[in-house]
C-alpha atoms as a PDB file:
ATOM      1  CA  UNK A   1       0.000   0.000   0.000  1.00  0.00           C
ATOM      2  CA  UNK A   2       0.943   3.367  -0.719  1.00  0.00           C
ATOM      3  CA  UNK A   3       2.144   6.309   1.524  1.00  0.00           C
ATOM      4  CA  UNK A   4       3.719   9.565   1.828  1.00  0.00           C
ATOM      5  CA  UNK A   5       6.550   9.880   4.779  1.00  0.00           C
ATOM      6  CA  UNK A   6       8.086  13.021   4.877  1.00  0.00           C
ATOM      7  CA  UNK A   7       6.989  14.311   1.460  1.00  0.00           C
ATOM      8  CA  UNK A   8       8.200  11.175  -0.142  1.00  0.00           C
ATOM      9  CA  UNK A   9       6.125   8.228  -1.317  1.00  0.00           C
ATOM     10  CA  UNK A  10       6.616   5.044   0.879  1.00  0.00           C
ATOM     11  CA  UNK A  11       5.161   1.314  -0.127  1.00  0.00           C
ATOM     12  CA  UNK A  12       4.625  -1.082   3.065  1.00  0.00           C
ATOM     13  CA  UNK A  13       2.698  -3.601   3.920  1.00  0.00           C
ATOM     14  CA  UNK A  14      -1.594  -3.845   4.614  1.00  0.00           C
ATOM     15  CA  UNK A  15      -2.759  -4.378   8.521  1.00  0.00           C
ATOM     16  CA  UNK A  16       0.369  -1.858  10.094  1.00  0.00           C
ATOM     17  CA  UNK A  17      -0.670  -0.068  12.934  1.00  0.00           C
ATOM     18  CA  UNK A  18       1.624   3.561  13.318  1.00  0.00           C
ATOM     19  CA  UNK A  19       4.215   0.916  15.607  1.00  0.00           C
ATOM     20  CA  UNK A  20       4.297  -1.760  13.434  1.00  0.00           C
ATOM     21  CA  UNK A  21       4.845   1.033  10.124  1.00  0.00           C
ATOM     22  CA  UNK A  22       8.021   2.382  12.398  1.00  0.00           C
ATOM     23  CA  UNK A  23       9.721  -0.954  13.153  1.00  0.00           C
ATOM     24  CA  UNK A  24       9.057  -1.956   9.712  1.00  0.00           C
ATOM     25  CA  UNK A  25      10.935   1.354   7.912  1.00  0.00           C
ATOM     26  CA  UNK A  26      13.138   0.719  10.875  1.00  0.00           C
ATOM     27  CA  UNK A  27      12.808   3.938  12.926  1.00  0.00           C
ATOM     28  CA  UNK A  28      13.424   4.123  16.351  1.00  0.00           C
ATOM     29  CA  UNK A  29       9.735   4.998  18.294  1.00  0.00           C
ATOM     30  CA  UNK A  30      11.993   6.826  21.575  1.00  0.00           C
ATOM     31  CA  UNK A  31      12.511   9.786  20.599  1.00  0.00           C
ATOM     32  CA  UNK A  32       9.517  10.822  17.610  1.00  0.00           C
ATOM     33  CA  UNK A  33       6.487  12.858  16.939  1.00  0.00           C
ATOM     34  CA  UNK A  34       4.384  11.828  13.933  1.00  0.00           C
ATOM     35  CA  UNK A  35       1.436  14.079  12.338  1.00  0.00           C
ATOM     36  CA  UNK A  36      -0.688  11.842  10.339  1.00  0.00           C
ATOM     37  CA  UNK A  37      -3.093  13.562   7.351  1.00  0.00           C
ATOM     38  CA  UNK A  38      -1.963  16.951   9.447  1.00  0.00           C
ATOM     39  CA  UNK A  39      -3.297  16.078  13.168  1.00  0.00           C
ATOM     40  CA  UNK A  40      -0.539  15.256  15.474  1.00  0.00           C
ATOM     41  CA  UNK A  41      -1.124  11.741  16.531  1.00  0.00           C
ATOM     42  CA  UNK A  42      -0.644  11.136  20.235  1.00  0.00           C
ATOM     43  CA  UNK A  43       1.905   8.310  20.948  1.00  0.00           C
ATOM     44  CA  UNK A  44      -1.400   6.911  23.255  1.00  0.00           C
ATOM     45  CA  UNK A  45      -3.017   6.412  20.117  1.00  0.00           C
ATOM     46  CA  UNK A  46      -0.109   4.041  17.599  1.00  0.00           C
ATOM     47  CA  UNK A  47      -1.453   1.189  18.470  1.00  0.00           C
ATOM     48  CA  UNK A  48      -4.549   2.139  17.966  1.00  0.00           C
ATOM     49  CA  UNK A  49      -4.040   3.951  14.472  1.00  0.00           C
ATOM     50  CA  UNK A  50      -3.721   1.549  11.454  1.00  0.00           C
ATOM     51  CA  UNK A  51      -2.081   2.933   8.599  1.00  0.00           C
ATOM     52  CA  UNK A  52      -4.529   3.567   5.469  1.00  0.00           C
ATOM     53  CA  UNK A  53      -3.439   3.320   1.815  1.00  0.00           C
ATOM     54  CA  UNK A  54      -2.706   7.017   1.040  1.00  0.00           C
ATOM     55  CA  UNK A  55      -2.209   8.380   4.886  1.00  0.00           C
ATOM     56  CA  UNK A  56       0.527  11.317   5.086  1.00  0.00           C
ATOM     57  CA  UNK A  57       2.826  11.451   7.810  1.00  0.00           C
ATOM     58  CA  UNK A  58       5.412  13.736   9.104  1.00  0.00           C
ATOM     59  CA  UNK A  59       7.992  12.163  11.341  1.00  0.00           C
ATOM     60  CA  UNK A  60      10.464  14.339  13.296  1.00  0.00           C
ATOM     61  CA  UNK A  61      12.959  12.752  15.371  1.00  0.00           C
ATOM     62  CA  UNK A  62      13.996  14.097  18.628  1.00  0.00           C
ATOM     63  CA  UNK A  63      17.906  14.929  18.912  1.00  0.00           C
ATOM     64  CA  UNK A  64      19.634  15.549  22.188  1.00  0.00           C
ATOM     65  CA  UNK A  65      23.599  17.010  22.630  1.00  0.00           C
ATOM     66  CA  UNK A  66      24.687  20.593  23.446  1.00  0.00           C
END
């Protein structure tokens, strides 16, 4: 199925939920904030989200240092 991740187009499986579509692309979940179809999607609610063929997601990841 077909997404968009960060402006770019994305193919990954049918059935993810937002957690399953991370560890699949092989992003960490620690340290990220994802908008999905441009809502911010509480990390309460990954689980509960599945991913829909043509969803549009922004992921930013969190970096610390000084």
């Amino acid at each position: 199925m077909k997404i968009k991740i960060n402006g770019e187009a994305q193919e990954i499986p049918e059935g993810l939920n937002v957690t399953a579509m991370l560890e699949h692309l092989g992003m960490g979940n620690k340290r990220v904030a994802i908008e999905r179809n441009l809502d911010i999607l509480p990390r309460t609610e990954w689980n509960a989200t599945a991913v829909q063929a043509n969803d549009t997601f922004e992921i930013v990841h969190f970096v610390g240092g000084g």
